[in-house]
C-alpha atoms as a PDB file:
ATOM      1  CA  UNK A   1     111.512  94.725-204.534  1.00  0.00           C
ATOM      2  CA  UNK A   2     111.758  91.157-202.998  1.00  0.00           C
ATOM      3  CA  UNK A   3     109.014  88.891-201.777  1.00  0.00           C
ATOM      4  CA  UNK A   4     109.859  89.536-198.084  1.00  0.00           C
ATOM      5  CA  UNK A   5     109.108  93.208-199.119  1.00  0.00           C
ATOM      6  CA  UNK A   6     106.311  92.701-201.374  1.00  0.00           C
ATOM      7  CA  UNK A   7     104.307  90.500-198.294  1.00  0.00           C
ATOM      8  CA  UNK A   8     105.022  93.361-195.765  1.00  0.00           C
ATOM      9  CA  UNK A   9     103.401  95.943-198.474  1.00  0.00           C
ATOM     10  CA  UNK A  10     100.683  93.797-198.688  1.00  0.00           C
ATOM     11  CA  UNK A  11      99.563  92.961-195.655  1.00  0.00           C
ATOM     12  CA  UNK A  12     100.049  97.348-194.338  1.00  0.00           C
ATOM     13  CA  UNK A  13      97.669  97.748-197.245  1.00  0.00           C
ATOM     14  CA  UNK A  14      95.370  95.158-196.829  1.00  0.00           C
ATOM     15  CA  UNK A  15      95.077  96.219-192.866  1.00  0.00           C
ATOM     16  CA  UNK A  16      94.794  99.726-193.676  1.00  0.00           C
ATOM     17  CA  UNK A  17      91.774  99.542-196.485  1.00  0.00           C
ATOM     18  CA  UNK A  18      89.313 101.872-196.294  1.00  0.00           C
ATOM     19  CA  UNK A  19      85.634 100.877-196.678  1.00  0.00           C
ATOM     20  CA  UNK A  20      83.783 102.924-199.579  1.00  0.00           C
ATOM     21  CA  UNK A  21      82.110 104.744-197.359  1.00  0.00           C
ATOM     22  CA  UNK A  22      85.627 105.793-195.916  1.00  0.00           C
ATOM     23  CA  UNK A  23      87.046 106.999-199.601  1.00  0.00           C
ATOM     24  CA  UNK A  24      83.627 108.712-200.152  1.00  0.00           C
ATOM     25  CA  UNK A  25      83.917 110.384-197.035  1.00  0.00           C
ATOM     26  CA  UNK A  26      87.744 111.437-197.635  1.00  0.00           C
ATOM     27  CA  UNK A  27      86.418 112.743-201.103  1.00  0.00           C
ATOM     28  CA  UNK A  28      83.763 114.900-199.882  1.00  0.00           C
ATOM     29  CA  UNK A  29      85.697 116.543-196.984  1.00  0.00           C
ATOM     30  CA  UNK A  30      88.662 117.372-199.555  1.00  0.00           C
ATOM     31  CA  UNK A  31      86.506 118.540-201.496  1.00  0.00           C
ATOM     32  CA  UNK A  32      84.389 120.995-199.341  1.00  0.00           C
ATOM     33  CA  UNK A  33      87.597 122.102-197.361  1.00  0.00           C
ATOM     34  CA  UNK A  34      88.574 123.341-200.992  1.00  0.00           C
ATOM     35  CA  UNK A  35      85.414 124.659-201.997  1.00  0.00           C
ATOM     36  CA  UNK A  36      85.279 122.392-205.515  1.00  0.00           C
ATOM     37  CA  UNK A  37      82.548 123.399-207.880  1.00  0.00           C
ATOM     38  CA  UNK A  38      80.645 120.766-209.509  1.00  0.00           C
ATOM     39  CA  UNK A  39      82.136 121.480-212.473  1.00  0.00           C
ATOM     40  CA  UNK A  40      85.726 120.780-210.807  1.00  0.00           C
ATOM     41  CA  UNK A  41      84.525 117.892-209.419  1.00  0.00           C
ATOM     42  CA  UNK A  42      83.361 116.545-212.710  1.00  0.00           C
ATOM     43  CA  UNK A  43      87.147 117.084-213.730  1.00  0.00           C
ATOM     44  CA  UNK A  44      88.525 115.766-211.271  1.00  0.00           C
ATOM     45  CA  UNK A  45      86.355 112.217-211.222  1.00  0.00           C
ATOM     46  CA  UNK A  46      87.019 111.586-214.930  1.00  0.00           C
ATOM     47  CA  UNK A  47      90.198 112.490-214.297  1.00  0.00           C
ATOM     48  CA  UNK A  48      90.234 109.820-211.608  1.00  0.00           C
ATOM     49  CA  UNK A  49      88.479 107.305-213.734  1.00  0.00           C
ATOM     50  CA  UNK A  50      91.020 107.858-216.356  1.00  0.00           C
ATOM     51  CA  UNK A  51      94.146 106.916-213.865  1.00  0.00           C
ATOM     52  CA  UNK A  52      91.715 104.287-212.771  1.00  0.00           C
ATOM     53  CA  UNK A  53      91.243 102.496-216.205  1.00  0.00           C
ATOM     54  CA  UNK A  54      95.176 102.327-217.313  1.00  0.00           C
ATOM     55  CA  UNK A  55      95.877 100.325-214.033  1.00  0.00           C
ATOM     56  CA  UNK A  56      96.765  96.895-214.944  1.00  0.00           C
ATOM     57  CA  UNK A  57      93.913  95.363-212.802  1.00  0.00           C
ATOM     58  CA  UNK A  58      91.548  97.662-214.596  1.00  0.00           C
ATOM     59  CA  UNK A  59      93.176  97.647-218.072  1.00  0.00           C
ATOM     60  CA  UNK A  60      93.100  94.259-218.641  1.00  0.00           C
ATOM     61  CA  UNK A  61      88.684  94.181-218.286  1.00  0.00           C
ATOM     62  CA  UNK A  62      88.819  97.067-221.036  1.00  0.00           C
ATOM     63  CA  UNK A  63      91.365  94.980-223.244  1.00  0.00           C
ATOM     64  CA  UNK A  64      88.692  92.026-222.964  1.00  0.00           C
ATOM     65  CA  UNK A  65      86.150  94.100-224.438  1.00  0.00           C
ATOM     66  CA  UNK A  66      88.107  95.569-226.940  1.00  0.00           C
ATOM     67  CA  UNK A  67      88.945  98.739-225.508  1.00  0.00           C
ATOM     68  CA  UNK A  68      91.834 100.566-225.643  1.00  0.00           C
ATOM     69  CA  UNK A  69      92.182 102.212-221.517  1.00  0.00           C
ATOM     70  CA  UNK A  70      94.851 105.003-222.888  1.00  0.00           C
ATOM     71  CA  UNK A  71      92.874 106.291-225.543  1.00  0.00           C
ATOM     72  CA  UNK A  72      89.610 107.228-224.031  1.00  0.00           C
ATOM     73  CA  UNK A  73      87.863 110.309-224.934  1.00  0.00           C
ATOM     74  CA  UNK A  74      85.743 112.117-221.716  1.00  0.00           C
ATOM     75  CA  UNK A  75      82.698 110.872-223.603  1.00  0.00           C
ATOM     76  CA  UNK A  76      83.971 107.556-223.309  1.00  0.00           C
ATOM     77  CA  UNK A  77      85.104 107.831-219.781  1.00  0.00           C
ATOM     78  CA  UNK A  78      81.905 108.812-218.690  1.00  0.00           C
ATOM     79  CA  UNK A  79      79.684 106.389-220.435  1.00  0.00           C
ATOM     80  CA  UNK A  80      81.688 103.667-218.990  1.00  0.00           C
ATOM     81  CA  UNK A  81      81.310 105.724-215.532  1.00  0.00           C
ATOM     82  CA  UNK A  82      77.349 105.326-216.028  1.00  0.00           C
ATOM     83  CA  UNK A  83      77.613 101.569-216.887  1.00  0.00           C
ATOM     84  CA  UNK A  84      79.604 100.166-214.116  1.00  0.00           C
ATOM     85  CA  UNK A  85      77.597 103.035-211.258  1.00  0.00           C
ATOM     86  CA  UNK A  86      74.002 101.211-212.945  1.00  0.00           C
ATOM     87  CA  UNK A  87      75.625  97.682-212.752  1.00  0.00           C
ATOM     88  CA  UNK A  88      77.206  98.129-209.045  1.00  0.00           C
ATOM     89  CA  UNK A  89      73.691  99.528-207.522  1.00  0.00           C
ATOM     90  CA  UNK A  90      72.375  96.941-209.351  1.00  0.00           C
ATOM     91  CA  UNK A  91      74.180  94.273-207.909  1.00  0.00           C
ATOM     92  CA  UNK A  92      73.344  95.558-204.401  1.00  0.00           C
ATOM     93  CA  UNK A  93      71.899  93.544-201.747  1.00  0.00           C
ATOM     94  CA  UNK A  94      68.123  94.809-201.183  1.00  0.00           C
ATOM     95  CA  UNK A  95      67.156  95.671-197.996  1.00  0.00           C
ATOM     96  CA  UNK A  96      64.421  92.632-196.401  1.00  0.00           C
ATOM     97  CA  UNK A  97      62.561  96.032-194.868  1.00  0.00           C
ATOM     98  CA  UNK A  98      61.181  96.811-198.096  1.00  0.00           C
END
């Protein structure tokens, strides 16, 4: 792929990016059109998580911390999942009204 190409890709992605609340929404309508138990859901989000960590972007913060992304166990996967969900609602802007 060339740069021209590479730009173009870009820039459709970075127009078309969907908010969180977007992907959450997209989630939970695929997932009730399909009926998915909670126990398929589980599945399927350290599934998701999985993909997630072996993408270079990703890879590279679990390489820092000495980490190997490709050979988590589910354990793993989902104590990592509880870390970053506490750190991210953490990091949250509070509300003023409270």
């Amino acid at each position: 792929m060339n740069r021209f190409q590479k730009k173009h890709i870009k820039e459709y992605l970075d127009d078309n990016k969907m908010s969180l609340d977007e992907i959450q929404q997209a989630f939970l309508d695929s997932f009730t059109m399909n009926q998915v138990s909670n126990e398929e859901a589980a599945a399927l989000f350290v599934s998701l998580i999985r993909n997630m960590m072996v993408m270079p972007h990703n890879a590279q913060q679990l390489k820092d911390l000495g980490i190997d992304p490709t050979k988590l166990s589910i354990d793993t996967a989902t104590e990592l999942i509880n870390v970053w969900a506490k750190q991210y609602v953490k990091d949250m802007p509070k509300d003023s009204d409270e």
